[in-house]
Each structure stands twice: as structure tokens, then as C-alpha cells.
PDB file of N, CA and C in Angstrom:
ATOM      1  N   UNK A   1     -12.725 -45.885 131.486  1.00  0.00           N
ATOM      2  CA  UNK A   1     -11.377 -46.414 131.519  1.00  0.00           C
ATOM      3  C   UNK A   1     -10.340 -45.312 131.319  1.00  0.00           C
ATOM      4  N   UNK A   2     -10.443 -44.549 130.017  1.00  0.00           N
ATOM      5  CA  UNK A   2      -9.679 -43.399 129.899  1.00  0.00           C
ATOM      6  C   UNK A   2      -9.916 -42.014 131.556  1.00  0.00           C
ATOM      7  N   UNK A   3     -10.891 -41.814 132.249  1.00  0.00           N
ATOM      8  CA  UNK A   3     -11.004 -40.728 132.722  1.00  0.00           C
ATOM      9  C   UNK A   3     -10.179 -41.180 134.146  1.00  0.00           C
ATOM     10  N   UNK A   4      -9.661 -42.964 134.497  1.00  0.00           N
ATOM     11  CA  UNK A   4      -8.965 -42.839 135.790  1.00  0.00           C
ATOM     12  C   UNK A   4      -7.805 -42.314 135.743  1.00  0.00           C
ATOM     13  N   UNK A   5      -6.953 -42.915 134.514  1.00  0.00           N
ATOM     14  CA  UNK A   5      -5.778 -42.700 134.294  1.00  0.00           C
ATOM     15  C   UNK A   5      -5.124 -40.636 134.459  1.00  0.00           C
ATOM     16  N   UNK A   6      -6.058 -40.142 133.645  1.00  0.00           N
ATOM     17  CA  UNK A   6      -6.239 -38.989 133.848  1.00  0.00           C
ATOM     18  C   UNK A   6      -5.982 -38.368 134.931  1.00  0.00           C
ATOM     19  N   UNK A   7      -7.281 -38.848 135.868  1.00  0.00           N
ATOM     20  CA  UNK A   7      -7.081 -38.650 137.529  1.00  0.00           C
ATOM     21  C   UNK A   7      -6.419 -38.362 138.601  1.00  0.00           C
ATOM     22  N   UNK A   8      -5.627 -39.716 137.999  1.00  0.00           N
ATOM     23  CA  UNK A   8      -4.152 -40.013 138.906  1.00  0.00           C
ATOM     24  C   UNK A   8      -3.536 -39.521 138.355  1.00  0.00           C
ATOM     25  N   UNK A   9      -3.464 -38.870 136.840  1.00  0.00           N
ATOM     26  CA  UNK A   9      -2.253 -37.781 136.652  1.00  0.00           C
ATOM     27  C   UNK A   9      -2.576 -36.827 137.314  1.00  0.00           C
ATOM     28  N   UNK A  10      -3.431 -36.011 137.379  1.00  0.00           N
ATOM     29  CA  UNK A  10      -3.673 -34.948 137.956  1.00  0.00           C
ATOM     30  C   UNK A  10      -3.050 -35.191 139.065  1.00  0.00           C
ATOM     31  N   UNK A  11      -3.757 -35.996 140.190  1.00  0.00           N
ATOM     32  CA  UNK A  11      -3.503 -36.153 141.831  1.00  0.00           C
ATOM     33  C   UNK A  11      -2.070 -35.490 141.806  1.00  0.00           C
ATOM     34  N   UNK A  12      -1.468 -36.178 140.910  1.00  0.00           N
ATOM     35  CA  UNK A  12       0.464 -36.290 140.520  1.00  0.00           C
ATOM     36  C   UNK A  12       0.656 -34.579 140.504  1.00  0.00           C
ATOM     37  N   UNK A  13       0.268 -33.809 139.731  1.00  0.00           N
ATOM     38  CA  UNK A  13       0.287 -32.473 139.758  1.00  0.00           C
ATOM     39  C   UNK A  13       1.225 -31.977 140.932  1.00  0.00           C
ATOM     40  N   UNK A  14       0.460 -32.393 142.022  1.00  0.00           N
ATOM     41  CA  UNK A  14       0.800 -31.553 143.107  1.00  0.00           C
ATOM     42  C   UNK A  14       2.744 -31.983 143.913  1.00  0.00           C
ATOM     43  N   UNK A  15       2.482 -33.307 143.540  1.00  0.00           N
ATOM     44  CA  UNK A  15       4.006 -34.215 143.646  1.00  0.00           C
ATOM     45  C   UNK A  15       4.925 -32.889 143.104  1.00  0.00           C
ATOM     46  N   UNK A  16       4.820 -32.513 142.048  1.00  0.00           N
ATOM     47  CA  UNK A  16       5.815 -31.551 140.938  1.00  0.00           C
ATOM     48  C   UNK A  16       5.952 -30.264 141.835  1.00  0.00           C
ATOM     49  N   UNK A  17       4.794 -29.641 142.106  1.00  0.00           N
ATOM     50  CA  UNK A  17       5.312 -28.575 142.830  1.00  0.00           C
ATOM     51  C   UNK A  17       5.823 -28.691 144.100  1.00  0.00           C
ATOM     52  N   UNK A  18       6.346 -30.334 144.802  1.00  0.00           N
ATOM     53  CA  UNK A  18       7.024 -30.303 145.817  1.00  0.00           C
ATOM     54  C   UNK A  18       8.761 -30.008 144.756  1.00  0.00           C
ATOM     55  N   UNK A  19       8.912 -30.410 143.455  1.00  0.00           N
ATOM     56  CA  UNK A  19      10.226 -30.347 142.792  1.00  0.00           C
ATOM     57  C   UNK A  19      10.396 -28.648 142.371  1.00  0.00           C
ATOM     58  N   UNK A  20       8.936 -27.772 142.789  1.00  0.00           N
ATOM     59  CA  UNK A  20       9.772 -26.457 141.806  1.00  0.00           C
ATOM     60  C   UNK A  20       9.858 -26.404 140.724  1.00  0.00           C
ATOM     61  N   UNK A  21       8.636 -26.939 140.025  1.00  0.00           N
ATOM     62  CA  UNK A  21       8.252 -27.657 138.353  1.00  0.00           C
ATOM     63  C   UNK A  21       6.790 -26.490 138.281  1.00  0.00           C
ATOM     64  N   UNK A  22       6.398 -26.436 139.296  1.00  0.00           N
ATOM     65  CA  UNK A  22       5.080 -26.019 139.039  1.00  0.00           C
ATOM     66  C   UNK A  22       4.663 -24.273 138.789  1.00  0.00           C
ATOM     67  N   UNK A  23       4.605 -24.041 138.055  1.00  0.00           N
ATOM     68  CA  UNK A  23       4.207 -22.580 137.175  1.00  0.00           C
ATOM     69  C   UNK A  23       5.430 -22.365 136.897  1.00  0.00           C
ATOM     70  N   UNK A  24       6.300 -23.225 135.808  1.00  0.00           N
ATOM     71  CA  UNK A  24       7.369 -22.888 134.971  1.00  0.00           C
ATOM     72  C   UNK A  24       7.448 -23.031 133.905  1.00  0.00           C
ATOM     73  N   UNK A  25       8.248 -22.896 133.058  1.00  0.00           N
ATOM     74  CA  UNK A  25       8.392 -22.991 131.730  1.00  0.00           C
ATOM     75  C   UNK A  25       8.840 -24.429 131.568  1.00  0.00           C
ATOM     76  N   UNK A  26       9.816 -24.736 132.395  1.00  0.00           N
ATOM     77  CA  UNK A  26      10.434 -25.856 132.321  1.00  0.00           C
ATOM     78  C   UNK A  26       9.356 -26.873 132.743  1.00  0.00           C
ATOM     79  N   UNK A  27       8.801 -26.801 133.732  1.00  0.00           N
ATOM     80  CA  UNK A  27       7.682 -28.245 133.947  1.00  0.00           C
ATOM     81  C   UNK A  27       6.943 -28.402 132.926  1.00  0.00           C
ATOM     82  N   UNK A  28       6.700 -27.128 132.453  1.00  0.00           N
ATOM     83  CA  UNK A  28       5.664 -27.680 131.342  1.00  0.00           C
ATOM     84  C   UNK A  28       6.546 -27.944 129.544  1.00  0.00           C
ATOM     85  N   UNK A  29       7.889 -27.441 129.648  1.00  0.00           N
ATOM     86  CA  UNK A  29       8.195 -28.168 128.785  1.00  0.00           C
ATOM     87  C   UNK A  29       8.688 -29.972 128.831  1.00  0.00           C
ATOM     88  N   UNK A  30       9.036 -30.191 130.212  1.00  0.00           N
ATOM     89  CA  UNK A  30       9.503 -31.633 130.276  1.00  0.00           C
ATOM     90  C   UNK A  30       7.897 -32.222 129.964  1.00  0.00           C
ATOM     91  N   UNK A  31       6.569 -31.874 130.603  1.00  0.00           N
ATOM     92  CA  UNK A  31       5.347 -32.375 130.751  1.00  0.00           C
ATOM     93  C   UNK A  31       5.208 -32.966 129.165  1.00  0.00           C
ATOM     94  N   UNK A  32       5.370 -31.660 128.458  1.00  0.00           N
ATOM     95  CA  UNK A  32       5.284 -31.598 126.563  1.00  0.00           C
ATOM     96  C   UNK A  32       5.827 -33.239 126.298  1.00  0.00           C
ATOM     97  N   UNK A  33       7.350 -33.254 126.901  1.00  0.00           N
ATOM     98  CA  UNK A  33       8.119 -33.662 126.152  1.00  0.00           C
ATOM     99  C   UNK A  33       7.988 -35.434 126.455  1.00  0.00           C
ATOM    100  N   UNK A  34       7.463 -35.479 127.363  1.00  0.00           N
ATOM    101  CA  UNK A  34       7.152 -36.987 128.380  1.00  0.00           C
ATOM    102  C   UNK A  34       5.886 -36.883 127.612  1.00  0.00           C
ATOM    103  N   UNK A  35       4.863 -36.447 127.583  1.00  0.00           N
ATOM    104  CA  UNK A  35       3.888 -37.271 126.591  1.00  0.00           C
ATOM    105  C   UNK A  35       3.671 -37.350 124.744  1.00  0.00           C
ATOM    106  N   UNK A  36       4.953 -36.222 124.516  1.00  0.00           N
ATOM    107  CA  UNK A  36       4.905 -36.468 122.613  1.00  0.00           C
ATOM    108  C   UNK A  36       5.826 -37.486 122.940  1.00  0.00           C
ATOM    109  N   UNK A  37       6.882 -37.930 123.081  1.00  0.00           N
ATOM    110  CA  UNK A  37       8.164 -38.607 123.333  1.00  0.00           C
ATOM    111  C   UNK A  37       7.770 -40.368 122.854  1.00  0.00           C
ATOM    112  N   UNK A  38       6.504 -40.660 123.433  1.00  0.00           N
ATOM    113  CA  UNK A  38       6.470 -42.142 122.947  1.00  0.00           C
ATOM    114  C   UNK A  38       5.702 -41.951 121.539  1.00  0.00           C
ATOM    115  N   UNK A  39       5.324 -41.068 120.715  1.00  0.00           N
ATOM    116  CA  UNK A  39       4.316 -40.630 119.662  1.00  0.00           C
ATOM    117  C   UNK A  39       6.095 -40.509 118.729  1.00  0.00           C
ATOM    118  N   UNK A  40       6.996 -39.531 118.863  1.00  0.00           N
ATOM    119  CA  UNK A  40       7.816 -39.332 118.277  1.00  0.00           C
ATOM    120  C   UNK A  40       9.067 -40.528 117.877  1.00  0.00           C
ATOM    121  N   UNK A  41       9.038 -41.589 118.747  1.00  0.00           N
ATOM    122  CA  UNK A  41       9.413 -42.577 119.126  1.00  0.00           C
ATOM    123  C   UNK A  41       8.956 -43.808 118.396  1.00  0.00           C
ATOM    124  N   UNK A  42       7.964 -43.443 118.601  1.00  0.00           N
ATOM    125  CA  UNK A  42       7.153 -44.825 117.126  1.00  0.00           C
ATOM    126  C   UNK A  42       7.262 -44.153 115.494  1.00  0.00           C
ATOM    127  N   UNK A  43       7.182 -43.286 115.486  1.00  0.00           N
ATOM    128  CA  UNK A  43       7.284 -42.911 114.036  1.00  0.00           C
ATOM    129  C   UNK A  43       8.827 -43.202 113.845  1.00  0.00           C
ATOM    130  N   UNK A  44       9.929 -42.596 114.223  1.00  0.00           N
ATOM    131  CA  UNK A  44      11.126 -42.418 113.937  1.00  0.00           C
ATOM    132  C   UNK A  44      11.557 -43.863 113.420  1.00  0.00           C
ATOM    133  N   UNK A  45      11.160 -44.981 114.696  1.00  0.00           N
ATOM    134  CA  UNK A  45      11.302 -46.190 114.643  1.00  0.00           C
ATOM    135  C   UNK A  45      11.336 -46.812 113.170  1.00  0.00           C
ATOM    136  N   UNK A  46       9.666 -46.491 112.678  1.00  0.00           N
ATOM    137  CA  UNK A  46       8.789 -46.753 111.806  1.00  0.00           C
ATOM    138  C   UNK A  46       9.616 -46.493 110.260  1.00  0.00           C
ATOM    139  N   UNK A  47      10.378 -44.983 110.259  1.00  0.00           N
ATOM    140  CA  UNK A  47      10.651 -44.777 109.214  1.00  0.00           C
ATOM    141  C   UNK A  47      12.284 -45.112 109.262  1.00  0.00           C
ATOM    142  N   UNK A  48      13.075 -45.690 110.045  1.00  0.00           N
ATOM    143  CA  UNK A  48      14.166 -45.937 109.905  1.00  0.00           C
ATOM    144  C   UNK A  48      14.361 -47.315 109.970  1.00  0.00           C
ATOM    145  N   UNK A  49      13.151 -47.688 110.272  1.00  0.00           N
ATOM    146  CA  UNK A  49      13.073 -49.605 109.692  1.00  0.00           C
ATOM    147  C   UNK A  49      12.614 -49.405 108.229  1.00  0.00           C
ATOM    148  N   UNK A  50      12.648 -48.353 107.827  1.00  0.00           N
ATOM    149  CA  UNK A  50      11.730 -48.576 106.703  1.00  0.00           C
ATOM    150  C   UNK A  50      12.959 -48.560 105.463  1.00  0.00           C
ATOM    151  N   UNK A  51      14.278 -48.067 106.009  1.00  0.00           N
ATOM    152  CA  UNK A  51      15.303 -47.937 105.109  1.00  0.00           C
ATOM    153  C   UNK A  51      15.813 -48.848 104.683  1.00  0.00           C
ATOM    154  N   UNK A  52      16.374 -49.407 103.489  1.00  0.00           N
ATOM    155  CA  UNK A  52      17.084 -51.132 103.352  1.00  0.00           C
ATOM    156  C   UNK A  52      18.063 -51.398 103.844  1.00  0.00           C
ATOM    157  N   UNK A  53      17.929 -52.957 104.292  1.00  0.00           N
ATOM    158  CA  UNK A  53      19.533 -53.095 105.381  1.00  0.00           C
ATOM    159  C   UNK A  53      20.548 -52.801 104.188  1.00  0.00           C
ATOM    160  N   UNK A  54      19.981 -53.351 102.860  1.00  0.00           N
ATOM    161  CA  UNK A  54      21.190 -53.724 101.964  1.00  0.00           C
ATOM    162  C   UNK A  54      21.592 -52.669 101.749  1.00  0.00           C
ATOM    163  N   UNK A  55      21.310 -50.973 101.920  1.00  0.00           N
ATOM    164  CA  UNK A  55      22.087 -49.922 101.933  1.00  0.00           C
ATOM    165  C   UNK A  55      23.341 -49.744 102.816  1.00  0.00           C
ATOM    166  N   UNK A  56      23.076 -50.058 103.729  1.00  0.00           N
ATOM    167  CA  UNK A  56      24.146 -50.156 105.169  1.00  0.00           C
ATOM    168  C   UNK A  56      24.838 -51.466 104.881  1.00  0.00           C
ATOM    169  N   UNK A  57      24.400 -52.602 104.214  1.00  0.00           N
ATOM    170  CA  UNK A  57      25.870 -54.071 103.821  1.00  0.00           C
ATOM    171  C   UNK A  57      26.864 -53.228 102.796  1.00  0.00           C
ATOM    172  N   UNK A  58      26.058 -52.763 101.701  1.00  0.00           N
ATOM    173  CA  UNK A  58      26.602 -52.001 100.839  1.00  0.00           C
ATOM    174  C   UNK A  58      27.984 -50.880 101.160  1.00  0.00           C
ATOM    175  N   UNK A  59      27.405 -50.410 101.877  1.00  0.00           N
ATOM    176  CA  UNK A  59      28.261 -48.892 102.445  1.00  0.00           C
ATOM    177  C   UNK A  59      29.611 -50.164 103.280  1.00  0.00           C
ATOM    178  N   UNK A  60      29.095 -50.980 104.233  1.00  0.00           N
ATOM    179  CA  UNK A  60      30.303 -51.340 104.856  1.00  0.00           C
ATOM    180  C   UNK A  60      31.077 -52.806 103.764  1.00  0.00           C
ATOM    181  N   UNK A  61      30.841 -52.778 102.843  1.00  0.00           N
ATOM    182  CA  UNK A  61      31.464 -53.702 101.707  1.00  0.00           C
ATOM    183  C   UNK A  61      32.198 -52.455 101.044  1.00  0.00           C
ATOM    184  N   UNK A  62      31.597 -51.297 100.842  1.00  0.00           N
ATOM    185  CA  UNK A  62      32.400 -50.031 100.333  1.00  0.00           C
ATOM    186  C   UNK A  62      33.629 -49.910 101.330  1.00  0.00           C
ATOM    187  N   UNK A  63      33.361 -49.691 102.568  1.00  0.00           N
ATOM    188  CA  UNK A  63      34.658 -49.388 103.927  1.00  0.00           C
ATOM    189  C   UNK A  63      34.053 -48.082 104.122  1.00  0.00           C
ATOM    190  N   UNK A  64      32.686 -48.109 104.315  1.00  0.00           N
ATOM    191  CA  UNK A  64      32.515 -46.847 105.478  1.00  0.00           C
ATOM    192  C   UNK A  64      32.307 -47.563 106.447  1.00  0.00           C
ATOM    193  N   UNK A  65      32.848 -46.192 107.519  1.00  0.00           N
ATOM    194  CA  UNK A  65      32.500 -46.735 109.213  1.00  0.00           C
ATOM    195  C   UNK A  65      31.116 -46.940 109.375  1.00  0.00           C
ATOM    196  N   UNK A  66      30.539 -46.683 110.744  1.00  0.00           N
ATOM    197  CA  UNK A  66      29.414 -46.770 111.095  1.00  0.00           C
ATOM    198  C   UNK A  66      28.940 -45.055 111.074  1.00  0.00           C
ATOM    199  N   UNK A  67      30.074 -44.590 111.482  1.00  0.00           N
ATOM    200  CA  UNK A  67      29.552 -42.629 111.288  1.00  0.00           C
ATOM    201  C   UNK A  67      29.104 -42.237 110.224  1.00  0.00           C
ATOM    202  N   UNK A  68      29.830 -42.732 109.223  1.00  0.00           N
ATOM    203  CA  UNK A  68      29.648 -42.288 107.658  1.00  0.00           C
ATOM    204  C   UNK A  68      28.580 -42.775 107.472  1.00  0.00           C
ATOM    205  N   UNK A  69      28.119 -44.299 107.769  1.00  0.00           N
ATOM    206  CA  UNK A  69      26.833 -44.634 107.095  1.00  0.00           C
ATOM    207  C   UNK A  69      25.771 -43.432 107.677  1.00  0.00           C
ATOM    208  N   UNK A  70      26.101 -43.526 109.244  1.00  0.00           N
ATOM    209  CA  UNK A  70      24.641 -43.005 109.700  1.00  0.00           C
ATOM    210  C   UNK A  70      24.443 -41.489 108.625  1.00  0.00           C
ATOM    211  N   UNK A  71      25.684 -40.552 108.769  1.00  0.00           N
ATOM    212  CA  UNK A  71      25.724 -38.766 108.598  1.00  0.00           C
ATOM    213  C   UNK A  71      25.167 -39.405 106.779  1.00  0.00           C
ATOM    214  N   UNK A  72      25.911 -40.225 105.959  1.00  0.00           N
ATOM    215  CA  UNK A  72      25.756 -39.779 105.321  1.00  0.00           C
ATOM    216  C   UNK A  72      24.504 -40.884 104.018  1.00  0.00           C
ATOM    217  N   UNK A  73      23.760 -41.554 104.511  1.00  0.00           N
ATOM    218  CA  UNK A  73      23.028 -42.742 104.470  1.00  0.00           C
ATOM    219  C   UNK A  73      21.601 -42.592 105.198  1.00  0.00           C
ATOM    220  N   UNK A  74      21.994 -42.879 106.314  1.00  0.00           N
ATOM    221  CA  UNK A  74      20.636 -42.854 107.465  1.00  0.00           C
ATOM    222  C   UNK A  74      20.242 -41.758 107.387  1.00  0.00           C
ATOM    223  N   UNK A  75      20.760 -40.871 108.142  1.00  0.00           N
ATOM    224  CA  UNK A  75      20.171 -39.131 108.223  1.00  0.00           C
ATOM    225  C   UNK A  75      19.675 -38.471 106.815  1.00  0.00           C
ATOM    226  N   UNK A  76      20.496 -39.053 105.980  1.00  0.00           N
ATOM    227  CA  UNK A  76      19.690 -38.554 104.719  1.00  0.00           C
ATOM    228  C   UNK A  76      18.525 -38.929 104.334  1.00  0.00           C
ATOM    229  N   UNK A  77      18.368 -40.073 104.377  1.00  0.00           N
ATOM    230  CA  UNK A  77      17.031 -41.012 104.138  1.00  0.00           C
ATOM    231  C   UNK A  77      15.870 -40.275 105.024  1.00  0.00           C
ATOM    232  N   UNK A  78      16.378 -40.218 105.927  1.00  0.00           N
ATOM    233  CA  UNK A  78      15.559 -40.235 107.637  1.00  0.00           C
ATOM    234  C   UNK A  78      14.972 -38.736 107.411  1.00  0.00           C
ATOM    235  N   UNK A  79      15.337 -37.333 106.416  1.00  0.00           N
ATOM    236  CA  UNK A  79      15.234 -36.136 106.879  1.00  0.00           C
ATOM    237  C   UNK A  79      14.226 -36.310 106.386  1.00  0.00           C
ATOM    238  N   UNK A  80      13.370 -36.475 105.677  1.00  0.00           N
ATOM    239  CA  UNK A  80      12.083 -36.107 105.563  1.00  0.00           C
ATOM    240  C   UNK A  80      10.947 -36.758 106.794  1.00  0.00           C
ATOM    241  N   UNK A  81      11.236 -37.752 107.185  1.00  0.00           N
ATOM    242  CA  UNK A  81      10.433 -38.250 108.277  1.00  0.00           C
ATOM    243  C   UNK A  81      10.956 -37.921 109.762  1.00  0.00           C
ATOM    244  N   UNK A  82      12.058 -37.188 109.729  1.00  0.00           N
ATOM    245  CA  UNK A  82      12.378 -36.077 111.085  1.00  0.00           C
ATOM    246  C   UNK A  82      11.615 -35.154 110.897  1.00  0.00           C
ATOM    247  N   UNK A  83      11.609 -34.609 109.837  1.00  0.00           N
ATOM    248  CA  UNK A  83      10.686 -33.066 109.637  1.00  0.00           C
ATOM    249  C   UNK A  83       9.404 -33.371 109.771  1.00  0.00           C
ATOM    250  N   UNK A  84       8.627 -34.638 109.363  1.00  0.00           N
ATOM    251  CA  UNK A  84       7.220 -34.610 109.581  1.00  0.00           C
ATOM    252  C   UNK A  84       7.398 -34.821 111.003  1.00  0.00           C
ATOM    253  N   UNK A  85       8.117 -35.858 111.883  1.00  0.00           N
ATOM    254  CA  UNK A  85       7.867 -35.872 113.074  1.00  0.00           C
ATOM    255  C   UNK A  85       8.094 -34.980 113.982  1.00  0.00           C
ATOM    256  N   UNK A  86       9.268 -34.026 113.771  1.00  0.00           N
ATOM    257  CA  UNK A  86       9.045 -32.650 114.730  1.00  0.00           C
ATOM    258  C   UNK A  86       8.218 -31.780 113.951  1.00  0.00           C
ATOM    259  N   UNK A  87       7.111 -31.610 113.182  1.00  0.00           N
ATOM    260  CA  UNK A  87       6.250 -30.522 112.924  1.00  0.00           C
ATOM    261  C   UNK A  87       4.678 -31.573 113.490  1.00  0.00           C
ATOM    262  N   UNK A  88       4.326 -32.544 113.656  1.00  0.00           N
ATOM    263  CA  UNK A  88       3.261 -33.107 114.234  1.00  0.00           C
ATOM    264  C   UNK A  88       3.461 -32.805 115.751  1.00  0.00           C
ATOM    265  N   UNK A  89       4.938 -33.424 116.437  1.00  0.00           N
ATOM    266  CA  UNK A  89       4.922 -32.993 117.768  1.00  0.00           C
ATOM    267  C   UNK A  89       5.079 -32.096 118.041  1.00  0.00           C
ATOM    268  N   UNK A  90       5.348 -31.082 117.449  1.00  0.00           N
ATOM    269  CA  UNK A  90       5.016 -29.253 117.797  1.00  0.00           C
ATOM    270  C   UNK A  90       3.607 -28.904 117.644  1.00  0.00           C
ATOM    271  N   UNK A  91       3.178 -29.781 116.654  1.00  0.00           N
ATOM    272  CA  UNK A  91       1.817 -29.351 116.702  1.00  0.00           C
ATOM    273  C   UNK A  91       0.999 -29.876 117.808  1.00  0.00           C
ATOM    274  N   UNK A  92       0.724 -31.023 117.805  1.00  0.00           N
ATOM    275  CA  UNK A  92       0.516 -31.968 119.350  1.00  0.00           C
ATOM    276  C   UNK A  92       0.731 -30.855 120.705  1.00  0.00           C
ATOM    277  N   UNK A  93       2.061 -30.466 120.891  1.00  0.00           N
ATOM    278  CA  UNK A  93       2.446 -30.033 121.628  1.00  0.00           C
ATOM    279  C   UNK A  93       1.589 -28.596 121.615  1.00  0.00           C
ATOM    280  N   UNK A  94       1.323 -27.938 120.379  1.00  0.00           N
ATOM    281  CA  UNK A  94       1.046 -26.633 120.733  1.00  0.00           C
ATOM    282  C   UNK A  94      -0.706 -26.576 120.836  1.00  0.00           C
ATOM    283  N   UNK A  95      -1.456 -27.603 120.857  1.00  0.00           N
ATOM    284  CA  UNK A  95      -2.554 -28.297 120.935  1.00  0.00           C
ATOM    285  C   UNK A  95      -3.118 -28.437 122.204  1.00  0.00           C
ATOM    286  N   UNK A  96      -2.178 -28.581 123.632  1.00  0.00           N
ATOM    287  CA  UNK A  96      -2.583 -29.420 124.618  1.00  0.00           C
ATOM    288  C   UNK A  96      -2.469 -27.586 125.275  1.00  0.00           C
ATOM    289  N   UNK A  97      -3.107 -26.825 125.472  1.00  0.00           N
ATOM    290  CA  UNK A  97      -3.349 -26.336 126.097  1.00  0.00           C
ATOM    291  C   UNK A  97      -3.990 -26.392 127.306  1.00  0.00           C
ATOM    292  N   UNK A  98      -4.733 -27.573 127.554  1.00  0.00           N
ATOM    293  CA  UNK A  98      -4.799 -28.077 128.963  1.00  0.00           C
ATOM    294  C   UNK A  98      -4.250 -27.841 130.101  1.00  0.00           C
ATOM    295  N   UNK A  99      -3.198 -28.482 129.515  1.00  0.00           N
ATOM    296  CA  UNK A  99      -1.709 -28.528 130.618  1.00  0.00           C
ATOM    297  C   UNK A  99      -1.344 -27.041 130.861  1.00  0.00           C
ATOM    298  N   UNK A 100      -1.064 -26.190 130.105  1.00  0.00           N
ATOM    299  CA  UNK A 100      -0.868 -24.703 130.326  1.00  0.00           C
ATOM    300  C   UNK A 100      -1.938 -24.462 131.551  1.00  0.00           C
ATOM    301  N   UNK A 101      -2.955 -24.515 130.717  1.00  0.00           N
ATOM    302  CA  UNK A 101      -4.034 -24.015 132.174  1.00  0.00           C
ATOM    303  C   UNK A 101      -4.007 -24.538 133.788  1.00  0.00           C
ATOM    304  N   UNK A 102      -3.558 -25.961 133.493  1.00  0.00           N
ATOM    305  CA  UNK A 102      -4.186 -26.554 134.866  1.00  0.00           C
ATOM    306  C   UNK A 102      -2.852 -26.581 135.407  1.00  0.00           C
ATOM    307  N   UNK A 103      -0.955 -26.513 134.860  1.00  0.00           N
ATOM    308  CA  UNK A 103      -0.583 -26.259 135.644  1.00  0.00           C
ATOM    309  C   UNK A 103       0.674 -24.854 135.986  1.00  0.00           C
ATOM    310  N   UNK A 104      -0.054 -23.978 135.134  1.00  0.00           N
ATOM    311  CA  UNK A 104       0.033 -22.660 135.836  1.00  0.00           C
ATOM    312  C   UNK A 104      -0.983 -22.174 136.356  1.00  0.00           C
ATOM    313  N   UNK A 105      -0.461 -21.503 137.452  1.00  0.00           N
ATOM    314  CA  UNK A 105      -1.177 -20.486 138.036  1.00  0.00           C
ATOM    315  C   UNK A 105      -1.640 -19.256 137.866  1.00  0.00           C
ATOM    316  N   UNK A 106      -0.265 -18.563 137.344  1.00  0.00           N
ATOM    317  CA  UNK A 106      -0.092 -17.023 137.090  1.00  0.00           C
ATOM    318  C   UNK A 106       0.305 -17.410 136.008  1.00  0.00           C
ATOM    319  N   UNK A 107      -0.034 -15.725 135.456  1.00  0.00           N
ATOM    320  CA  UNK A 107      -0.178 -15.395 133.887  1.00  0.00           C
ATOM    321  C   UNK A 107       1.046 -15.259 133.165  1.00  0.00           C
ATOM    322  N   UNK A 108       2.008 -14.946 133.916  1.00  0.00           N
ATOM    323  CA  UNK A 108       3.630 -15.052 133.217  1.00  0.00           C
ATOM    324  C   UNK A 108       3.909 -16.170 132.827  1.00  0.00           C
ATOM    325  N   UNK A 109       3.820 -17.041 133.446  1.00  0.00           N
ATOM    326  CA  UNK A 109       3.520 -18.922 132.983  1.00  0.00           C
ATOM    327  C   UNK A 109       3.402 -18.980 131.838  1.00  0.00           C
ATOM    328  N   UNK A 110       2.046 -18.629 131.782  1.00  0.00           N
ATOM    329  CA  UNK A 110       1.171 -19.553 130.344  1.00  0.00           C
ATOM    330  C   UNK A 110       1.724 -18.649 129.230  1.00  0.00           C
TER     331      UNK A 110
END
């Protein structure tokens, strides 16, 4: 089940180097960024549901805007579970050496 899906990514490979994606820095950073992206996406989710609404009733019963809550409320709460989630998807990311190989060619690439 896992090895079709695969497959047909590959086949896809060749689609990219009709865009001028293929043995760049840039294809393979969008490539990175399209498969950590739904991984980084569930965590973030995860830990910013995890904050209490009644912090944010609070803040706007105080008379902060919505900016203030986020800069100075949300983002605070949130920095420790930004930092775990961009140091897993760097790691993830610096993991899949796969992709380096199969879609460069030449050695300036990789």
C-alpha cells in the first residue's frame, strides 16, 4: 500500500523538471517544505488549542485588541512549542536525504 503512493511520486519527478525545479536548491527546498508542512501543521494546531480560551476572554474584558493578545499572550505561550516544532522539522528535513539523491543530478546540487 505504502510503495504505490511512492511510485507515483516519483513518476511526478520528471513533471518538475519540465518547471526548472529539478537539480536546484529551490525544488528541493519547496519538496522539504510540502512534506514537513502537514507534520508542522498538526503540532502547532495541537499546542495552540492547548492554550485557555479564558486567557484571550480575559485579555479582551482587559481592552486588548486582537494584536496584543496574539504578540503578547499567544506567541508567548506558543514559543516553546514553535521551537520544538522547527527543530523536529529541520531535523525531518535534514533526514530525508533521499530526495537530495534522487532529485539531483550533479554534485553542486546536493
Amino acid at each position: 500500500m505504502f510503495l504505490l503512493p511512492l511510485f507515483l511520486l516519483y513518476t511526478q519527478v520528471f513533471v518538475v523538471a519540465d518547471w526548472k525545479l529539478f537539480d536546484t536548491h529551490i525544488g528541493l527546498i519547496l519538496l522539504y517544505c510540502v512534506f514537513n508542512l502537514p507534520f508542522a501543521i498538526w503540532t502547532l494546531r495541537n499546542i495552540i488549542d492547548g492554550i485557555p480560551k479564558e486567557l484571550d476572554e480575559a485579555a479582551l474584558v482587559d481592552g486588548a485588541s486582537t494584536w496584543q493578545i496574539l504578540t503578547k499572550i499567544i506567541f508567548p505561550l506558543a514559543r516553546p512549542g514553535l521551537a520544538v516544532t522547527g527543530i523536529l522539522t529541520w531535523i525531518f528535513a535534514w533526514n530525508e536525504y533521499l530526495f537530495a539523491a534522487t532529485l539531483t543530478s550533479v554534485e553542486r546540487a546536493r
